[in-house]
N, C-alpha and C. Protein backbone atom coordinates (compact mmCIF):
# COMPACT_ATOMS: atom_id res chain seq x y z
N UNK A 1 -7.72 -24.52 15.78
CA UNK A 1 -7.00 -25.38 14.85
C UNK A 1 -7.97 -26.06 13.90
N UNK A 2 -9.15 -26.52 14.23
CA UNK A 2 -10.38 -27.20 13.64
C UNK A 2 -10.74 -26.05 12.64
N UNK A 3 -10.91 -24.99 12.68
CA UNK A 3 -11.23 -23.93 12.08
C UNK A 3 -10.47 -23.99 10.71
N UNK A 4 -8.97 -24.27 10.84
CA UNK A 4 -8.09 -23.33 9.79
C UNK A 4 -7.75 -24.42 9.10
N UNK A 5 -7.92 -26.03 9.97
CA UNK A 5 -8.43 -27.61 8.75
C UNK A 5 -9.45 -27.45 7.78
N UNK A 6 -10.53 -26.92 8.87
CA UNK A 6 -11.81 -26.74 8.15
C UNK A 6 -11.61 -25.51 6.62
N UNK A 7 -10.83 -24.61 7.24
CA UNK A 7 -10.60 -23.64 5.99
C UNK A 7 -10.08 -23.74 5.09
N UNK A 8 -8.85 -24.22 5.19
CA UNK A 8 -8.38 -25.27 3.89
C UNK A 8 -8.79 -26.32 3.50
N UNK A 9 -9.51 -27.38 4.05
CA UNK A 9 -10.27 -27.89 3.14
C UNK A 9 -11.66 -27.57 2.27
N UNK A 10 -12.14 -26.37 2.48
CA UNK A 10 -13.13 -25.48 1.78
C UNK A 10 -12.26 -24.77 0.30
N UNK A 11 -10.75 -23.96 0.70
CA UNK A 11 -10.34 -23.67 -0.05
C UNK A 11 -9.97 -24.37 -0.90
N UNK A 12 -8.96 -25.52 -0.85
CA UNK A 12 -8.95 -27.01 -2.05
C UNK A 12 -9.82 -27.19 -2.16
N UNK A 13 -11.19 -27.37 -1.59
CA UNK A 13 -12.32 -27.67 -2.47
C UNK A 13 -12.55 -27.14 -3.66
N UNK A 14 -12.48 -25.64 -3.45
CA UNK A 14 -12.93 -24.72 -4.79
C UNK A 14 -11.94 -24.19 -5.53
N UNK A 15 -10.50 -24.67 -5.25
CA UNK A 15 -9.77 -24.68 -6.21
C UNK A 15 -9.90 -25.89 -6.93
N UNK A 16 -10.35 -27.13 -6.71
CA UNK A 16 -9.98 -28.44 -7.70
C UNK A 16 -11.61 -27.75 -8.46
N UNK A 17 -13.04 -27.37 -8.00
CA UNK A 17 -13.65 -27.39 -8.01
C UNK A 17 -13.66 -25.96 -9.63
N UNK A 18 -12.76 -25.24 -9.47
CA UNK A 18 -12.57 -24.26 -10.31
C UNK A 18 -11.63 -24.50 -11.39
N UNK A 19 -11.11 -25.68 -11.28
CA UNK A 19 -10.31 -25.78 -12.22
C UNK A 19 -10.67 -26.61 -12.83
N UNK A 20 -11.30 -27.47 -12.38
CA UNK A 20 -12.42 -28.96 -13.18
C UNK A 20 -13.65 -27.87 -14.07
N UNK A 21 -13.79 -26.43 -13.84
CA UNK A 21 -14.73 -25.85 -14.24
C UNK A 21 -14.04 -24.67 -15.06
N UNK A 22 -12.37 -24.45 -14.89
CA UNK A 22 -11.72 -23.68 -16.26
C UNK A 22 -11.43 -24.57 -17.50
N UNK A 23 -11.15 -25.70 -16.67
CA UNK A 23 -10.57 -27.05 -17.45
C UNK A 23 -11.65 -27.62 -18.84
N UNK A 24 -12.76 -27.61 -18.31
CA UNK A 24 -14.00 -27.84 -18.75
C UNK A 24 -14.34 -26.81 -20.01
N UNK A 25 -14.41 -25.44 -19.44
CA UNK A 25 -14.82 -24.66 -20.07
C UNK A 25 -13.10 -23.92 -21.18
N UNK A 26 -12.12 -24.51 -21.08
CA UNK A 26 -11.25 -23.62 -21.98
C UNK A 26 -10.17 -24.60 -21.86
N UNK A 27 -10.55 -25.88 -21.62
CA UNK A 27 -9.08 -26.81 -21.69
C UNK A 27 -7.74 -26.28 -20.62
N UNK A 28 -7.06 -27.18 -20.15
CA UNK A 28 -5.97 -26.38 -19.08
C UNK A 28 -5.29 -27.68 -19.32
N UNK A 29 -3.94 -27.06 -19.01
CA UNK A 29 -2.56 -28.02 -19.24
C UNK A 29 -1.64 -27.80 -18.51
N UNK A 30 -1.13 -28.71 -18.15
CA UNK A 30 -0.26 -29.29 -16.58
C UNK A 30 0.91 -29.88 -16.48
N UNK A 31 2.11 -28.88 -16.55
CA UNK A 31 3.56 -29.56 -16.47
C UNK A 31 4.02 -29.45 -15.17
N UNK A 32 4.97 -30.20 -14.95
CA UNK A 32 5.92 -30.24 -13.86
C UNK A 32 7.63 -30.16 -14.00
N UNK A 33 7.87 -28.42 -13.78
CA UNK A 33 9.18 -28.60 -14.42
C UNK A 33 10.11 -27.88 -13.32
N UNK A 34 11.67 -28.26 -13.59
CA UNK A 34 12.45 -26.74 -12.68
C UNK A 34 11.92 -25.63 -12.69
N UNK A 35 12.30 -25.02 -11.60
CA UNK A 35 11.91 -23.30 -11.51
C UNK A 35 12.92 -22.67 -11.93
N UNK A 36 12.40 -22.13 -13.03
CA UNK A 36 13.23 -21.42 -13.80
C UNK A 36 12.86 -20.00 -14.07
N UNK A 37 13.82 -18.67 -14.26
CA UNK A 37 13.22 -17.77 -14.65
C UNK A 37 13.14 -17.36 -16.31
N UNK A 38 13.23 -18.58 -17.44
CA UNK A 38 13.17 -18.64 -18.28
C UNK A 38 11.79 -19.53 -18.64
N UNK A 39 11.73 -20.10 -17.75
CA UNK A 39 10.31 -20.86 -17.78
C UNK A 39 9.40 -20.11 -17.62
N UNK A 40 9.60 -19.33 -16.36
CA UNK A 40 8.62 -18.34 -16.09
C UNK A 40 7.98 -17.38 -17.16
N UNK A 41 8.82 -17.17 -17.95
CA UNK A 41 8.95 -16.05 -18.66
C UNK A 41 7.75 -16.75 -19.84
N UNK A 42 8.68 -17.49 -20.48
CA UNK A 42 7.47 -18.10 -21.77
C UNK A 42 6.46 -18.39 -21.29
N UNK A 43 5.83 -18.96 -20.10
CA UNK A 43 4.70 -19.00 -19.58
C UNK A 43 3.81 -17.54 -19.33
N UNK A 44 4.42 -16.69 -19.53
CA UNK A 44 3.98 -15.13 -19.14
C UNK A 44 3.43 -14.80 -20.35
N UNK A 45 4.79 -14.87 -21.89
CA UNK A 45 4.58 -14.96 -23.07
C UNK A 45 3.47 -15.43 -23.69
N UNK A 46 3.24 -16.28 -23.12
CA UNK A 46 1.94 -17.40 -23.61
C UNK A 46 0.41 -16.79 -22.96
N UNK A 47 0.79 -16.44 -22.23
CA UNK A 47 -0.62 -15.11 -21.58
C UNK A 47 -0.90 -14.20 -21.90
N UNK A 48 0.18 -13.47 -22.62
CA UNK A 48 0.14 -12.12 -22.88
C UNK A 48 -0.28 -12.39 -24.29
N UNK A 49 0.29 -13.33 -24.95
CA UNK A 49 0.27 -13.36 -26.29
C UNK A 49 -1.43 -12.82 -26.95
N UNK A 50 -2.29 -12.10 -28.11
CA UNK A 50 -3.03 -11.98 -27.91
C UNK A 50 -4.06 -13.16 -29.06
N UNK A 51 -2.99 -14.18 -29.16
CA UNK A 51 -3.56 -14.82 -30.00
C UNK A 51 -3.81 -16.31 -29.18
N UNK A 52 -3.52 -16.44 -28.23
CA UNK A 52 -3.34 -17.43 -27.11
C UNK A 52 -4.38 -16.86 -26.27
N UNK A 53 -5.48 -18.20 -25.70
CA UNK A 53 -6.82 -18.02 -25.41
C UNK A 53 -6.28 -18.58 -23.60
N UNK A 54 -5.19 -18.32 -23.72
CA UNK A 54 -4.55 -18.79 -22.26
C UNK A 54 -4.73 -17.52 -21.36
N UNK A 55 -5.52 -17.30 -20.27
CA UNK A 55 -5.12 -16.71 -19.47
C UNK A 55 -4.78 -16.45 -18.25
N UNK A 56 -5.20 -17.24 -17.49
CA UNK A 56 -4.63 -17.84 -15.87
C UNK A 56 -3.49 -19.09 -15.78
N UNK A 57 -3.04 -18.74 -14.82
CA UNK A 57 -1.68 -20.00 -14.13
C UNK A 57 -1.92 -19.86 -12.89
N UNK A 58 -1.51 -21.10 -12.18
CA UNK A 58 -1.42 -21.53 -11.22
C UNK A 58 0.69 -22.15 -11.28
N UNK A 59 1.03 -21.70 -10.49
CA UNK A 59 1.91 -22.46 -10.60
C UNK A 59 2.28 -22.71 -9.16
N UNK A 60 2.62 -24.22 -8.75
CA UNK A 60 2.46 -24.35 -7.03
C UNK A 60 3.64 -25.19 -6.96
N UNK A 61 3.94 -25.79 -5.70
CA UNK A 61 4.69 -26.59 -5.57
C UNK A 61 4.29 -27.69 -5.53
N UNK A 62 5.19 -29.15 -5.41
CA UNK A 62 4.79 -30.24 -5.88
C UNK A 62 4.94 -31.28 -4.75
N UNK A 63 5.63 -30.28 -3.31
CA UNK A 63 5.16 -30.98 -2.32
C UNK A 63 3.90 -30.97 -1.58
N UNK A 64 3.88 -31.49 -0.05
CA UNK A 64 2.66 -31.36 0.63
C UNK A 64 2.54 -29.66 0.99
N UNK A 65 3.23 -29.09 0.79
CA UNK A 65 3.09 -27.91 1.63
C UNK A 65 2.06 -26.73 0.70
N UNK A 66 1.60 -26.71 -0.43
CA UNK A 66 0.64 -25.96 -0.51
C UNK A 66 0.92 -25.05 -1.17
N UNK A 67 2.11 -24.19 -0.78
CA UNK A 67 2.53 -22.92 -1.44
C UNK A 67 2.01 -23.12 -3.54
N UNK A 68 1.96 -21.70 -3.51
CA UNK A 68 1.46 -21.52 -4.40
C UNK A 68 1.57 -20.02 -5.12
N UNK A 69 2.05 -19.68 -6.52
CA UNK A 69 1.71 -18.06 -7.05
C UNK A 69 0.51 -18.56 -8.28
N UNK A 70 -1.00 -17.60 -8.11
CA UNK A 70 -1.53 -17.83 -8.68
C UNK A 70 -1.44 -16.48 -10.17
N UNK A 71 -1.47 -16.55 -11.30
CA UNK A 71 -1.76 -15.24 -12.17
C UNK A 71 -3.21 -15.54 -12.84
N UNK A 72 -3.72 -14.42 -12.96
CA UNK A 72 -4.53 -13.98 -14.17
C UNK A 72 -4.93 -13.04 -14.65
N UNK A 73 -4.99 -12.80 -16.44
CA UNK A 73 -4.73 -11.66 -16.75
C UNK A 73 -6.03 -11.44 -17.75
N UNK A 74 -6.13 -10.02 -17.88
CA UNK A 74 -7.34 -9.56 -18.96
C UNK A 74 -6.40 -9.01 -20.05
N UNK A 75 -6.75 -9.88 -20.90
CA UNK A 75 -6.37 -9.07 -22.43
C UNK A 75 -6.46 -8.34 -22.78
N UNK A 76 -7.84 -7.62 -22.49
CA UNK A 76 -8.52 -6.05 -22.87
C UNK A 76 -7.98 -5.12 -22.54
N UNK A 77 -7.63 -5.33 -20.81
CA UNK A 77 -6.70 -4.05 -20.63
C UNK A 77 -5.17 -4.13 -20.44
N UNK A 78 -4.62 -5.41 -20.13
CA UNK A 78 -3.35 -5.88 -20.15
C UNK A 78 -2.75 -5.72 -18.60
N UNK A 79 -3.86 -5.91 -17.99
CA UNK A 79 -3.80 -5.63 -16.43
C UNK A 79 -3.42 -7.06 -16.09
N UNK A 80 -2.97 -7.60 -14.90
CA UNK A 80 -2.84 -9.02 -14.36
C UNK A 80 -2.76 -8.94 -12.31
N UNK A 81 -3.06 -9.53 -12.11
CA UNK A 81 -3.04 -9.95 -10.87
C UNK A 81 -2.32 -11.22 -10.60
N UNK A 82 -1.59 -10.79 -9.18
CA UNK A 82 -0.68 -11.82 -9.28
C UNK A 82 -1.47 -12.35 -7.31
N UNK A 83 -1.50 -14.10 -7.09
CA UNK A 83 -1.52 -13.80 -5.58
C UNK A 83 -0.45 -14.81 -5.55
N UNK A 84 -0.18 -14.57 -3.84
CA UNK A 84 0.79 -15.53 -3.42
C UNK A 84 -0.20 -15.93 -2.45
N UNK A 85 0.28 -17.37 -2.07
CA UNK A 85 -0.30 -17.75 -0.77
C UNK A 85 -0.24 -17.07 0.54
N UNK A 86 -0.82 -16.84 1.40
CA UNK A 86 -0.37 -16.81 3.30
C UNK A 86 -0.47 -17.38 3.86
N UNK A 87 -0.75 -17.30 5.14
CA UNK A 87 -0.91 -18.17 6.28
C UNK A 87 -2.62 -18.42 6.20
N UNK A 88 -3.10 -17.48 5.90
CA UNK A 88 -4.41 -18.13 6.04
C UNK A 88 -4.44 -19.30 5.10
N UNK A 89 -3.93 -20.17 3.67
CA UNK A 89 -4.63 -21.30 3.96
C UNK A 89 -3.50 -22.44 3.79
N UNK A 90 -2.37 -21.85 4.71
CA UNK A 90 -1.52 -22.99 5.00
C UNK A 90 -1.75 -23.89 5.95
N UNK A 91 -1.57 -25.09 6.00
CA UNK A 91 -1.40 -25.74 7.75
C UNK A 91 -0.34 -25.54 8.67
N UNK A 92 -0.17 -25.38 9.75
CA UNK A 92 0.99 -25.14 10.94
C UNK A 92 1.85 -25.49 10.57
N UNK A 93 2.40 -26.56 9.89
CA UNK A 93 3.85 -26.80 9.74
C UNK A 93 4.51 -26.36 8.79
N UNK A 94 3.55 -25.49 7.36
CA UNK A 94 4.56 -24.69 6.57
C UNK A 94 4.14 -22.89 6.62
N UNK A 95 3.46 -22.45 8.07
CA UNK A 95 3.37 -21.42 7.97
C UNK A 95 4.76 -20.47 7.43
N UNK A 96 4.04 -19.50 6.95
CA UNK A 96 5.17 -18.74 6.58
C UNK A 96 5.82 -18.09 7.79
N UNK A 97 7.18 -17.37 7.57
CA UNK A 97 7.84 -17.03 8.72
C UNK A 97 7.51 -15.09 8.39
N UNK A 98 7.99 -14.56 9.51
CA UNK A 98 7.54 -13.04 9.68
C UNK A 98 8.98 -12.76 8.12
N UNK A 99 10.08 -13.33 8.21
CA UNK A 99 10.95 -12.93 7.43
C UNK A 99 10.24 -13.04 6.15
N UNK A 100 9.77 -14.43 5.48
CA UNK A 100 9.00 -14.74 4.60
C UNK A 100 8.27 -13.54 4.19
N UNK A 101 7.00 -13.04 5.20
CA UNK A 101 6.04 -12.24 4.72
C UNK A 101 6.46 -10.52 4.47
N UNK A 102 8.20 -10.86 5.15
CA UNK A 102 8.30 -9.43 4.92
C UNK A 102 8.89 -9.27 3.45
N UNK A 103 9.65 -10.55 2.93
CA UNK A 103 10.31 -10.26 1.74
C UNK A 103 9.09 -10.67 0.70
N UNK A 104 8.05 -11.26 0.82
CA UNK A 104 6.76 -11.33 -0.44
C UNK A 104 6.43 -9.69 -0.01
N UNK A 105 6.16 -8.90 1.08
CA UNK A 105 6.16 -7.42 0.96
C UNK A 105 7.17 -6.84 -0.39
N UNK A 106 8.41 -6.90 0.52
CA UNK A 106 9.54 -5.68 -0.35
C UNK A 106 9.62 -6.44 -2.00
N UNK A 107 8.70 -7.89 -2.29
CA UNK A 107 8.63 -8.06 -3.99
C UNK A 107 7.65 -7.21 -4.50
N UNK A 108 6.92 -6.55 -3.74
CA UNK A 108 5.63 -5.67 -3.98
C UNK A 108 4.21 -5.91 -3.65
N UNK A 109 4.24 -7.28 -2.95
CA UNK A 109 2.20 -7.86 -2.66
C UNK A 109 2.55 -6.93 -1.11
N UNK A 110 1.09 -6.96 -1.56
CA UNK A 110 0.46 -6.49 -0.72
C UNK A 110 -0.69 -7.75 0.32
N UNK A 111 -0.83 -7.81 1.76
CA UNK A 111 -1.37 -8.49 1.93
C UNK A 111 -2.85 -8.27 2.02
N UNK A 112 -4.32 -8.88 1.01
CA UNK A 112 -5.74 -8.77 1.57
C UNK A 112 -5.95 -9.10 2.74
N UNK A 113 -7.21 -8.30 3.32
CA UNK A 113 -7.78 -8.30 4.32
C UNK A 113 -8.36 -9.76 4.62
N UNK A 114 -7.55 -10.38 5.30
CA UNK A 114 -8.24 -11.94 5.50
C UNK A 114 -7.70 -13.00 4.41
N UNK A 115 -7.16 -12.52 3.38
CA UNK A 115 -6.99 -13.43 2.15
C UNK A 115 -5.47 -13.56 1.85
N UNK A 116 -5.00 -13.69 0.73
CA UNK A 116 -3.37 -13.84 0.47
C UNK A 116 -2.95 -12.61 -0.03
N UNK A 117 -1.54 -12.57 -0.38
CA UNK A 117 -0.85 -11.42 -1.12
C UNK A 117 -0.97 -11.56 -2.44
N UNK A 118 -1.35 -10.15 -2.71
CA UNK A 118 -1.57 -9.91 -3.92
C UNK A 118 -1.01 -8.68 -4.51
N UNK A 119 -0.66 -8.41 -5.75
CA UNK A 119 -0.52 -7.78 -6.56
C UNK A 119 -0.59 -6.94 -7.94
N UNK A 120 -1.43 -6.32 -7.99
CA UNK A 120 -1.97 -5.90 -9.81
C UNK A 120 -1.09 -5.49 -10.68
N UNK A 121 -0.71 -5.50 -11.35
CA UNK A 121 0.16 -5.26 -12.35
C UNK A 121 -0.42 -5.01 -13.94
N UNK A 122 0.30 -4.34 -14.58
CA UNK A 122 0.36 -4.19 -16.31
C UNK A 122 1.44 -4.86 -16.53
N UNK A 123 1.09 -5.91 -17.70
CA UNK A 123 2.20 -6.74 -18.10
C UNK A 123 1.92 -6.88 -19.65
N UNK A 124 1.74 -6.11 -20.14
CA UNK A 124 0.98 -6.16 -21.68
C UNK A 124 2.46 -5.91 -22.31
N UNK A 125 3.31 -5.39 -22.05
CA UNK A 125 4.40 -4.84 -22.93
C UNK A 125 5.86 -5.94 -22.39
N UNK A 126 6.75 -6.13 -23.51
CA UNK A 126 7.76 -7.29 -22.85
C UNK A 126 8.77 -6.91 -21.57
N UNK A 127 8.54 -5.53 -21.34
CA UNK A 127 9.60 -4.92 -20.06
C UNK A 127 8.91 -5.76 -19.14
N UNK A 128 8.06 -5.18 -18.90
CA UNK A 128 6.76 -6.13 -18.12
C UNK A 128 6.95 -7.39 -17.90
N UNK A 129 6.63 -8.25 -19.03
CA UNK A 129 6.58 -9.77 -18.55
C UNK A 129 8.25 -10.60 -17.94
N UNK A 130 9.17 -9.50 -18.03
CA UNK A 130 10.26 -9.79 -17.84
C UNK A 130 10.08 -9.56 -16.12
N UNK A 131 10.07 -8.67 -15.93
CA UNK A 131 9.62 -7.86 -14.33
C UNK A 131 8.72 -8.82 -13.71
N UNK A 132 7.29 -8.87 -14.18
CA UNK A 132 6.52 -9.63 -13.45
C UNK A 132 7.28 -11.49 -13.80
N UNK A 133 7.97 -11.59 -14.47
CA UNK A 133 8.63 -13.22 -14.16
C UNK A 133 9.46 -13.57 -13.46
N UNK A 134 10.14 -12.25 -13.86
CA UNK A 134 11.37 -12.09 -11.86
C UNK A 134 10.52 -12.15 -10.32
N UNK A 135 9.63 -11.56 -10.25
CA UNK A 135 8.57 -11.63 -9.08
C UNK A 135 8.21 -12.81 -8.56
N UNK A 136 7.51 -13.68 -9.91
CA UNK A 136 6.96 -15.28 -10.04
C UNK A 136 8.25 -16.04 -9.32
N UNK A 137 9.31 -15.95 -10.20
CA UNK A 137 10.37 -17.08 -9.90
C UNK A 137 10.94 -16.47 -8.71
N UNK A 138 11.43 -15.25 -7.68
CA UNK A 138 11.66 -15.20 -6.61
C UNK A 138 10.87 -15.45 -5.58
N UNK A 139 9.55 -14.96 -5.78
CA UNK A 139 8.34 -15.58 -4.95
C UNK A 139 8.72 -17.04 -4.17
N UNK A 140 8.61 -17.76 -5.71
CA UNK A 140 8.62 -19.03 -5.53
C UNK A 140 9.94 -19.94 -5.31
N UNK A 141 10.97 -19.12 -5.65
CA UNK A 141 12.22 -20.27 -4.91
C UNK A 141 12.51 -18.86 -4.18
N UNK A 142 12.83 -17.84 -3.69
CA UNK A 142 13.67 -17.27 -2.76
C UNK A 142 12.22 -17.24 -1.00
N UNK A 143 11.17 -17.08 -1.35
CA UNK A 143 10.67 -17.07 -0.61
C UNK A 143 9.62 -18.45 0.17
N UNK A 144 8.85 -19.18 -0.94
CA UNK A 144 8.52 -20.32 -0.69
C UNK A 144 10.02 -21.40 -0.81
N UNK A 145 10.47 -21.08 -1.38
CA UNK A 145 12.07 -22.22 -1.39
C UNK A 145 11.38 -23.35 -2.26
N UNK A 146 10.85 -23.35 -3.80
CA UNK A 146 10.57 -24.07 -4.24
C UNK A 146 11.84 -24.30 -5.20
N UNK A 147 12.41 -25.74 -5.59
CA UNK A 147 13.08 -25.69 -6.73
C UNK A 147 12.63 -26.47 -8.21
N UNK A 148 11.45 -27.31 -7.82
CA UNK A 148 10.24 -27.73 -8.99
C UNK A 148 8.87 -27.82 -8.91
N UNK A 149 8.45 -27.05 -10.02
CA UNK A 149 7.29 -26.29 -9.74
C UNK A 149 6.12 -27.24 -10.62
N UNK A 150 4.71 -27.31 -10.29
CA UNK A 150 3.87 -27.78 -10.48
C UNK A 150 2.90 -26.82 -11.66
N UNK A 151 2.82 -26.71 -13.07
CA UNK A 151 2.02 -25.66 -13.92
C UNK A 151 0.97 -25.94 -14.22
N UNK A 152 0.05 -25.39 -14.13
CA UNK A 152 -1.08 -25.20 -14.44
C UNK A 152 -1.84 -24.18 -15.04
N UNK A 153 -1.78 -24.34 -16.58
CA UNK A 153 -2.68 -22.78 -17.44
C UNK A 153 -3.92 -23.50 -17.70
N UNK A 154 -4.73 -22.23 -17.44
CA UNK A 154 -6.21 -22.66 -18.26
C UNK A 154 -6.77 -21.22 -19.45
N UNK A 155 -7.91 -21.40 -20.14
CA UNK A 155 -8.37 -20.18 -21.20
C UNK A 155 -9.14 -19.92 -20.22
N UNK A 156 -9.79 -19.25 -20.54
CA UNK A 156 -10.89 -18.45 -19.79
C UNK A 156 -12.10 -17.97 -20.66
């Protein structure tokens, strides 16, 4: 149990620690709004766009529990990665359930070896950012059960 305290507090370390250092280096901006899959969407818009120096989100929840879908995308090739949280750096009381990890499966992540679910994707074209925003917003309210979400974009 000391272990997986100890591991999440290493991991919040180098997330505040990485974002004080995207923040720094490309400005980042921070709403708190409903989960919406229209929200989702212009936030995708705003990534893809190639005139917008935006390219990572965080978007988490705004309770104690941690959950979280992280994106970031390369312009060059129009590739994106999507993760979701797991159990590795939740605490015991919002582990995910086997049902949970099976339906972030059948959305398409895949789980890393030791790390969270993830997913690569092409989202360069608008079929795309429509698809990958349905993913984001079920992720996050059908599977974490979020209904207001915490945003966070930075440039890169």
């Amino acid at each position: 149990m000391e272990n997986i305290v100890y591991i999440s507090a290493i991991v919040l370390f180098a997330v505040i620690v990485i974002g004080l250092i995207l923040q720094k280096n490309g400005g980042g901006q921070t709403s708190t709004e409903p989960l919406t899959r229209a929200g989702v969407t212009r936030l995708l818009e705003k990534i893809v766009d190639p005139a917008s120096k935006v390219n990572t989100a965080i978007l988490s929840s705004t309770g104690p529990d941690n959950y979280y879908v992280q994106l970031s995308y390369d312009k060059k090739s129009g590739s994106g990665r999507i993760e979701a949280v797991s159990n590795t750096y939740l605490s015991a009381e919002y582990k995910l359930t086997p049902d949970q990890e099976g339906r972030l499966r059948a959305l398409g992540f895949n789980e890393e070896n030791g790390g969270n679910f993830v997913m690569d994707t092409k989202i360069a074209d608008r079929s795309r950012v429509s698809t990958v925003a349905e993913v984001i917003e079920r992720t996050l309210g059908e599977v974490y059960n979020q209904k207001t979400i915490k945003i966070k974009s930075f440039a890169g």
